[in-house]
C-alpha atoms as a PDB file:
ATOM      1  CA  UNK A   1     -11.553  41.990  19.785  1.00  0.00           C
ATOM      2  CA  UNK A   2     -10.095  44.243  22.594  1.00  0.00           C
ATOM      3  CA  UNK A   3     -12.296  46.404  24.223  1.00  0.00           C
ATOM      4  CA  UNK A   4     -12.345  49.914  26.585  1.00  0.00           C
ATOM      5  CA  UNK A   5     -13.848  47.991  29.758  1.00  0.00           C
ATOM      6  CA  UNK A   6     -12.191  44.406  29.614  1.00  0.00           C
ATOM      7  CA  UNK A   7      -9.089  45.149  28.131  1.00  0.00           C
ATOM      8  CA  UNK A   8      -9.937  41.514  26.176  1.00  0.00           C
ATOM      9  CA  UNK A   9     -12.208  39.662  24.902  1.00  0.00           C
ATOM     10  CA  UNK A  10     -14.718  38.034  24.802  1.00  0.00           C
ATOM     11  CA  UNK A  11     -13.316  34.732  25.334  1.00  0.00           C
ATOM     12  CA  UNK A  12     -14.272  32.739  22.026  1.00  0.00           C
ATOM     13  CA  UNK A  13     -12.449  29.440  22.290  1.00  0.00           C
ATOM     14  CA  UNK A  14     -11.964  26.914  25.433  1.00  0.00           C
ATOM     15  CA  UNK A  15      -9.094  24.522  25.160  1.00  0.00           C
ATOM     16  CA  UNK A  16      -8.488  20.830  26.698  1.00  0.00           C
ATOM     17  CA  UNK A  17      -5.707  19.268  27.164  1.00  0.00           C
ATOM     18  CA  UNK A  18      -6.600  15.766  26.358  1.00  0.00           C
ATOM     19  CA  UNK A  19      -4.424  12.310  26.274  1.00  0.00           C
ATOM     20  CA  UNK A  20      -5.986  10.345  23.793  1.00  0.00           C
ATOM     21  CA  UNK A  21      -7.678  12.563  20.630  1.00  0.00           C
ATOM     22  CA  UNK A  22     -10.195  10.269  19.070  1.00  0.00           C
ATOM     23  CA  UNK A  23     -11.787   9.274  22.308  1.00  0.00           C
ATOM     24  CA  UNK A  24     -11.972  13.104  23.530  1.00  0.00           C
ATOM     25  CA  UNK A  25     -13.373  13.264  20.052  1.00  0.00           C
ATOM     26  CA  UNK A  26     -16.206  10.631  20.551  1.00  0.00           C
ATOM     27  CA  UNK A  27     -17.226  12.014  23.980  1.00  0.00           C
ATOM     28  CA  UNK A  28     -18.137  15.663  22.769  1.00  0.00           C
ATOM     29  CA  UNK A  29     -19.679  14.467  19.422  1.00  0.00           C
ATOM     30  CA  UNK A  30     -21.639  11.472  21.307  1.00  0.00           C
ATOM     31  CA  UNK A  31     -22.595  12.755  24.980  1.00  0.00           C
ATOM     32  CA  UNK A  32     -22.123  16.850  24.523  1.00  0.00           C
ATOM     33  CA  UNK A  33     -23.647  16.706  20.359  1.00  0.00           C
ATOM     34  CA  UNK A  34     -20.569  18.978  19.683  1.00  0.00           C
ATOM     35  CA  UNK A  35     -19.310  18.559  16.172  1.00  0.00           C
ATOM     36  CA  UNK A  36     -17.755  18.186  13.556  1.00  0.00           C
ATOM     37  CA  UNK A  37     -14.537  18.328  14.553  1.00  0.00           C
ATOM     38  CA  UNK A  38     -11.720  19.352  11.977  1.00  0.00           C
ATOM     39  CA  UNK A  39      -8.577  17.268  12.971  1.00  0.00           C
ATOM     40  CA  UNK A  40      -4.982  19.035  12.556  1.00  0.00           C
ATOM     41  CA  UNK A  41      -2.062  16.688  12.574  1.00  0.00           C
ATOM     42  CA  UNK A  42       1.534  18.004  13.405  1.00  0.00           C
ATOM     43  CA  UNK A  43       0.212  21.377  13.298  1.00  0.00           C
ATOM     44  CA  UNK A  44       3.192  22.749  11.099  1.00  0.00           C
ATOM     45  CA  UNK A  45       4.483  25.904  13.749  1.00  0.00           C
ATOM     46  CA  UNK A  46       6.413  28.536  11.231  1.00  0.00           C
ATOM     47  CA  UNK A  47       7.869  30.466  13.788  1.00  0.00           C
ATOM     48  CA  UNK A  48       6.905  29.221  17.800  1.00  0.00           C
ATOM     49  CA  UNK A  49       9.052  30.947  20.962  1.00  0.00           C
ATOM     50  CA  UNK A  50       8.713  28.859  24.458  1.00  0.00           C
ATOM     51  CA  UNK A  51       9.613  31.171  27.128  1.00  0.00           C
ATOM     52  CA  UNK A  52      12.394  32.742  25.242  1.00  0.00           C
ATOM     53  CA  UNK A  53      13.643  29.336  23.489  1.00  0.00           C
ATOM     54  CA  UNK A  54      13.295  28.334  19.884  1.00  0.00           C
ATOM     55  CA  UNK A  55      10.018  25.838  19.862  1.00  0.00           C
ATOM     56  CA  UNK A  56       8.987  24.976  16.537  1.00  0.00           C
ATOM     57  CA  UNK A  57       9.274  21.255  16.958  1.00  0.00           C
ATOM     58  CA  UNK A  58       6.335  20.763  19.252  1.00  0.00           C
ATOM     59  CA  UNK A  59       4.674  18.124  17.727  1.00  0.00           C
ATOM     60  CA  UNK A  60       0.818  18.475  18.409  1.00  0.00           C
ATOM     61  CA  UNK A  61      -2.223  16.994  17.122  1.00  0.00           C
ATOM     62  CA  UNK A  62      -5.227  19.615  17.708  1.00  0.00           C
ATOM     63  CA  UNK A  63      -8.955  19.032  17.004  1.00  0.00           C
ATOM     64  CA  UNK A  64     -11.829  22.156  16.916  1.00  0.00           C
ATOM     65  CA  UNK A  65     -15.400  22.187  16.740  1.00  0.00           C
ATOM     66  CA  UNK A  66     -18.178  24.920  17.786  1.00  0.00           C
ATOM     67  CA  UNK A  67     -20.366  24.390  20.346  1.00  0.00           C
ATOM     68  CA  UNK A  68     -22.773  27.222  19.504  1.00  0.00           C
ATOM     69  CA  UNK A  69     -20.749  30.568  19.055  1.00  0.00           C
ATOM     70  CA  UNK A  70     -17.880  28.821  21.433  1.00  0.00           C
ATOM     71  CA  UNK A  71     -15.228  26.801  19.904  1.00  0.00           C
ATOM     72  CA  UNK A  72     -13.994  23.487  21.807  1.00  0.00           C
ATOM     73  CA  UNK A  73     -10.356  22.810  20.742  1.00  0.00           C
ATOM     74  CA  UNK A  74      -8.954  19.234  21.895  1.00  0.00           C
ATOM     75  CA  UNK A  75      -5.015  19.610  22.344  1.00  0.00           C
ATOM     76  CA  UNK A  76      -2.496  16.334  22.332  1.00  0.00           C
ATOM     77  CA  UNK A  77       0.981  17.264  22.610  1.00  0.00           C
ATOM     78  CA  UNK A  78       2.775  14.021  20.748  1.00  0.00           C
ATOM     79  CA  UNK A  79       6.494  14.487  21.830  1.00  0.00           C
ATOM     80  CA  UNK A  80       8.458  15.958  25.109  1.00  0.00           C
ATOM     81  CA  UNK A  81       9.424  19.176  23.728  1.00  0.00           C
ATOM     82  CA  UNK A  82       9.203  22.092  26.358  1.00  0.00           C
ATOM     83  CA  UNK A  83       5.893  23.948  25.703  1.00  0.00           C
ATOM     84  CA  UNK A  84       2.553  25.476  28.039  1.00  0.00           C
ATOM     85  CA  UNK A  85       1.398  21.697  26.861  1.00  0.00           C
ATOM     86  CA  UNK A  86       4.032  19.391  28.740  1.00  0.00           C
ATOM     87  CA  UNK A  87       3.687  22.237  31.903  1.00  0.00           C
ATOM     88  CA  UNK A  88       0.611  21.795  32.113  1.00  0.00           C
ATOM     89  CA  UNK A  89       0.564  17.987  31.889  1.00  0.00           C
ATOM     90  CA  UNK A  90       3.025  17.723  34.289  1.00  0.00           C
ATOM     91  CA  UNK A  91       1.081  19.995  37.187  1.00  0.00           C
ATOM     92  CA  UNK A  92      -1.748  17.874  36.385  1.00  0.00           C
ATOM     93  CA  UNK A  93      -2.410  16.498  33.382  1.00  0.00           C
ATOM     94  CA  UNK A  94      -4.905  17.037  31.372  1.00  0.00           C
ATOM     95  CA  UNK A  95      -8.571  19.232  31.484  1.00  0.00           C
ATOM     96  CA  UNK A  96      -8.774  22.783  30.286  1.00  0.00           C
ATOM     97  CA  UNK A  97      -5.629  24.820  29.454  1.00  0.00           C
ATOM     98  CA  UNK A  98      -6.392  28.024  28.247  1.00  0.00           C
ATOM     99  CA  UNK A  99      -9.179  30.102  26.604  1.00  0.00           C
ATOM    100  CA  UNK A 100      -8.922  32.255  23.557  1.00  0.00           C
ATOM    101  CA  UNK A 101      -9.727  35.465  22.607  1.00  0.00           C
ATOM    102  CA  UNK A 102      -9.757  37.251  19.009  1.00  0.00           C
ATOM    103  CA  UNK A 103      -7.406  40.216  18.964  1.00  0.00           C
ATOM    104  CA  UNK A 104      -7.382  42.868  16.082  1.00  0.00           C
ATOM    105  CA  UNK A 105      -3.953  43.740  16.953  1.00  0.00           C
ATOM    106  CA  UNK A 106      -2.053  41.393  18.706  1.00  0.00           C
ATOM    107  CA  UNK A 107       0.651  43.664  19.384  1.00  0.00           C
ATOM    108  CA  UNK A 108      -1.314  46.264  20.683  1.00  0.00           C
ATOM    109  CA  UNK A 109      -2.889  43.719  23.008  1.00  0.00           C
ATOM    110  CA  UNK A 110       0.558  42.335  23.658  1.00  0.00           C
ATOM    111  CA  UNK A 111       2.060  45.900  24.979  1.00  0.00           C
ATOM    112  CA  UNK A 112      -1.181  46.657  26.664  1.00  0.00           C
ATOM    113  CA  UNK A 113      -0.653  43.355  28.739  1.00  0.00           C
ATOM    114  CA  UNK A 114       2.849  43.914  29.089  1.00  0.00           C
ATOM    115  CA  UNK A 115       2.564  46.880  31.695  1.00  0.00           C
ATOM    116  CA  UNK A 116       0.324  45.429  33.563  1.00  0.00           C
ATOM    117  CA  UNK A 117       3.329  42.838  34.018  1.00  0.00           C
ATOM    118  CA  UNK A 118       1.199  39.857  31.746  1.00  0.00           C
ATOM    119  CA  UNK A 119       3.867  38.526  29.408  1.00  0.00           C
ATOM    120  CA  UNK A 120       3.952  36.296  26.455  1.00  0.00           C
ATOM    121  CA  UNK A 121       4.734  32.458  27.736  1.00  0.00           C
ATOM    122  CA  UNK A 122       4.380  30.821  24.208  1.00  0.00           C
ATOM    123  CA  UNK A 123       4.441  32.647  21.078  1.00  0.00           C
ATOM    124  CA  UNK A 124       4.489  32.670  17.331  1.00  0.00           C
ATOM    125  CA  UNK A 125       2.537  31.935  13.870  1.00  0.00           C
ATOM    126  CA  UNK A 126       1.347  28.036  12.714  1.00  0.00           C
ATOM    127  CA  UNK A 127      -0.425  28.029   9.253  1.00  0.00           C
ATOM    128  CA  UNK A 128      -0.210  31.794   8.777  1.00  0.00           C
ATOM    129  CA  UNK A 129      -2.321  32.468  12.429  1.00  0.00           C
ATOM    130  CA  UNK A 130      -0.130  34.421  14.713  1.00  0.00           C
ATOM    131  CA  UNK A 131      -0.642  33.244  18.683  1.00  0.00           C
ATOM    132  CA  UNK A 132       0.596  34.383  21.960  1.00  0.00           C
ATOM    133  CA  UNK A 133      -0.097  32.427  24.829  1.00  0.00           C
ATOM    134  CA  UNK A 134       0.305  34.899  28.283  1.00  0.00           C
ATOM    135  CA  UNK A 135       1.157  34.198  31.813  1.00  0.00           C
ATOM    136  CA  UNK A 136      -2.219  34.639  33.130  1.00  0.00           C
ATOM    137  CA  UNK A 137      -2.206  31.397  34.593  1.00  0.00           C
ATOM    138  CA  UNK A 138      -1.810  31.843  38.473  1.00  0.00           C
ATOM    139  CA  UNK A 139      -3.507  28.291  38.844  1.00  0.00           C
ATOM    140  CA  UNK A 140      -3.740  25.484  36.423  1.00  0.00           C
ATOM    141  CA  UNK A 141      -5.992  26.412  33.195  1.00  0.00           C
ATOM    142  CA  UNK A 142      -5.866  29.694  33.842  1.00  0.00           C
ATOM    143  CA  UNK A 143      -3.975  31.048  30.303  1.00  0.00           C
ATOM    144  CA  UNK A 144      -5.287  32.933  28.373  1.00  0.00           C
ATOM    145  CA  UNK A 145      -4.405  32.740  24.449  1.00  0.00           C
ATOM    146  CA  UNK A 146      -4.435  35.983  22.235  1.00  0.00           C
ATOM    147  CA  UNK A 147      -5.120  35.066  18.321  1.00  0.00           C
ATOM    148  CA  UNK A 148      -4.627  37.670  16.098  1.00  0.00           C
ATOM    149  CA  UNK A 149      -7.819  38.448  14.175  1.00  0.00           C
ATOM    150  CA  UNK A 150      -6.599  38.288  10.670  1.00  0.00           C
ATOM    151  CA  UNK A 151      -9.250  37.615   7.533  1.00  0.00           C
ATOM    152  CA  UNK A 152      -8.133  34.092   6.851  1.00  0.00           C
ATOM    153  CA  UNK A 153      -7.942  32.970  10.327  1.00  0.00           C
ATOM    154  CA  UNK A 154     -11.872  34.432  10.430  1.00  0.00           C
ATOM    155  CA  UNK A 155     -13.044  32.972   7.093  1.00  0.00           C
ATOM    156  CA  UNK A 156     -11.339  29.410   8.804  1.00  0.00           C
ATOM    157  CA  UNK A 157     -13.169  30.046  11.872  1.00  0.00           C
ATOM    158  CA  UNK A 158     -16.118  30.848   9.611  1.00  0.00           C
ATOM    159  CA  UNK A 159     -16.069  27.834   7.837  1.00  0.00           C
ATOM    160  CA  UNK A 160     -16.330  25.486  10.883  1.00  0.00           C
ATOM    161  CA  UNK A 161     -18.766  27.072  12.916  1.00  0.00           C
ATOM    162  CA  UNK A 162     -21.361  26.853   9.722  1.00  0.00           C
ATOM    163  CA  UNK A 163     -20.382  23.079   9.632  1.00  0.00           C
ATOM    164  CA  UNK A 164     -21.489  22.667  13.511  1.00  0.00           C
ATOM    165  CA  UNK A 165     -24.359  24.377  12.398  1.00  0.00           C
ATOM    166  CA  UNK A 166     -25.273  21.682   8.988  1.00  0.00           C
ATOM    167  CA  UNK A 167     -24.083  19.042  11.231  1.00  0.00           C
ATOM    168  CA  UNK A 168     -26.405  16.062  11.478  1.00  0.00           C
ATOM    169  CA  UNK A 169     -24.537  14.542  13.758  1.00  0.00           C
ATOM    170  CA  UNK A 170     -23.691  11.659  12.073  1.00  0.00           C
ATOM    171  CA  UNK A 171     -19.668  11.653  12.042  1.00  0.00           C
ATOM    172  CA  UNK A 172     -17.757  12.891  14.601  1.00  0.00           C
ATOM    173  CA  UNK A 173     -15.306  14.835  12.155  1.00  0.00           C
ATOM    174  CA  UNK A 174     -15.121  17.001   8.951  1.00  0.00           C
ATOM    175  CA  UNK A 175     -12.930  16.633   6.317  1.00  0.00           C
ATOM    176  CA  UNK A 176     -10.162  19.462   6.169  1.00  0.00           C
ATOM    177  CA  UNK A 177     -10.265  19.909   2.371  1.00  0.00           C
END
């Protein structure tokens, strides 16, 4: 949730860019004993802006888990579409991306970044959570992503990080239902 002295924060999620899912999968559950992971294929965007452009045919496949109070979310981006996923691939491929940070008003956060000349890069709302991704990225896996801090989105988050904390460590995902 914002705050007087960071303007942000704290950061709550770390994101990877990863080529192959299962396998990024298998090497936090195995080596880092991170887990479960709840898999989301062809995360279903409702509205998604890439710099300016219509984007809500990005076809990803995205996997989270906690690690502690930190959540680990695995990113594949399946097709070509522009997005901060193919950029980011093509300066270098794949490692961390972005971290994440709650916002109680997204807007609010939004203007607040906006004069100090931090603008949205990717934008918009998949399965009712509203996202902006800013240009806070002066080197690769630098961005920063803003998620708007609304009760389902916090009962979801919730609801995984008490499954990291039953987890026996047994399989390397959840079920999503």
């Amino acid at each position: 949730m914002a705050t007087a002295s960071l303007g942000l924060g704290p950061v709550m999620q770390n994101a990877f860019l990863v080529a192959d899912v299962p396998a990024a999968i298998e090497h936090w559950a195995r080596t880092m004993r991170v887990g479960p992971f709840f898999v989301f294929e062809r995360v279903p965007f409702t509205e998604c802006w890439f710099r300016g452009q219509p984007a809500t045919d990005i076809d990803l496949t995205v996997a989270i888990a906690y690690w502690g109070e930190v959540q680990i979310e695995l990113i594949h981006q399946n097709n070509d579409v522009p997005s901060i996923y193919t950029e980011f691939r093509e300066r270098g491929g794949t490692g961390m991306q972005h971290m994440g940070v709650l916002s109680a008003d997204l807007d609010a956060d939004l203007a607040m970044l906006a004069a100090r000349k931090v603008l949205p890069v990717q934008h918009g709302n998949a399965a009712g959570m509203r996202f902006a991704y800013v240009a806070s990225d002066f080197h690769p896996g630098g961005m920063v992503e803003l998620i708007e801090a609304r009760p389902g989105t916090l009962a979801f988050f919730e609801r995984m990080r008490t499954a990291a904390r039953e987890w026996d460590g047994r399989e390397a995902t959840a079920p999503l239902g």
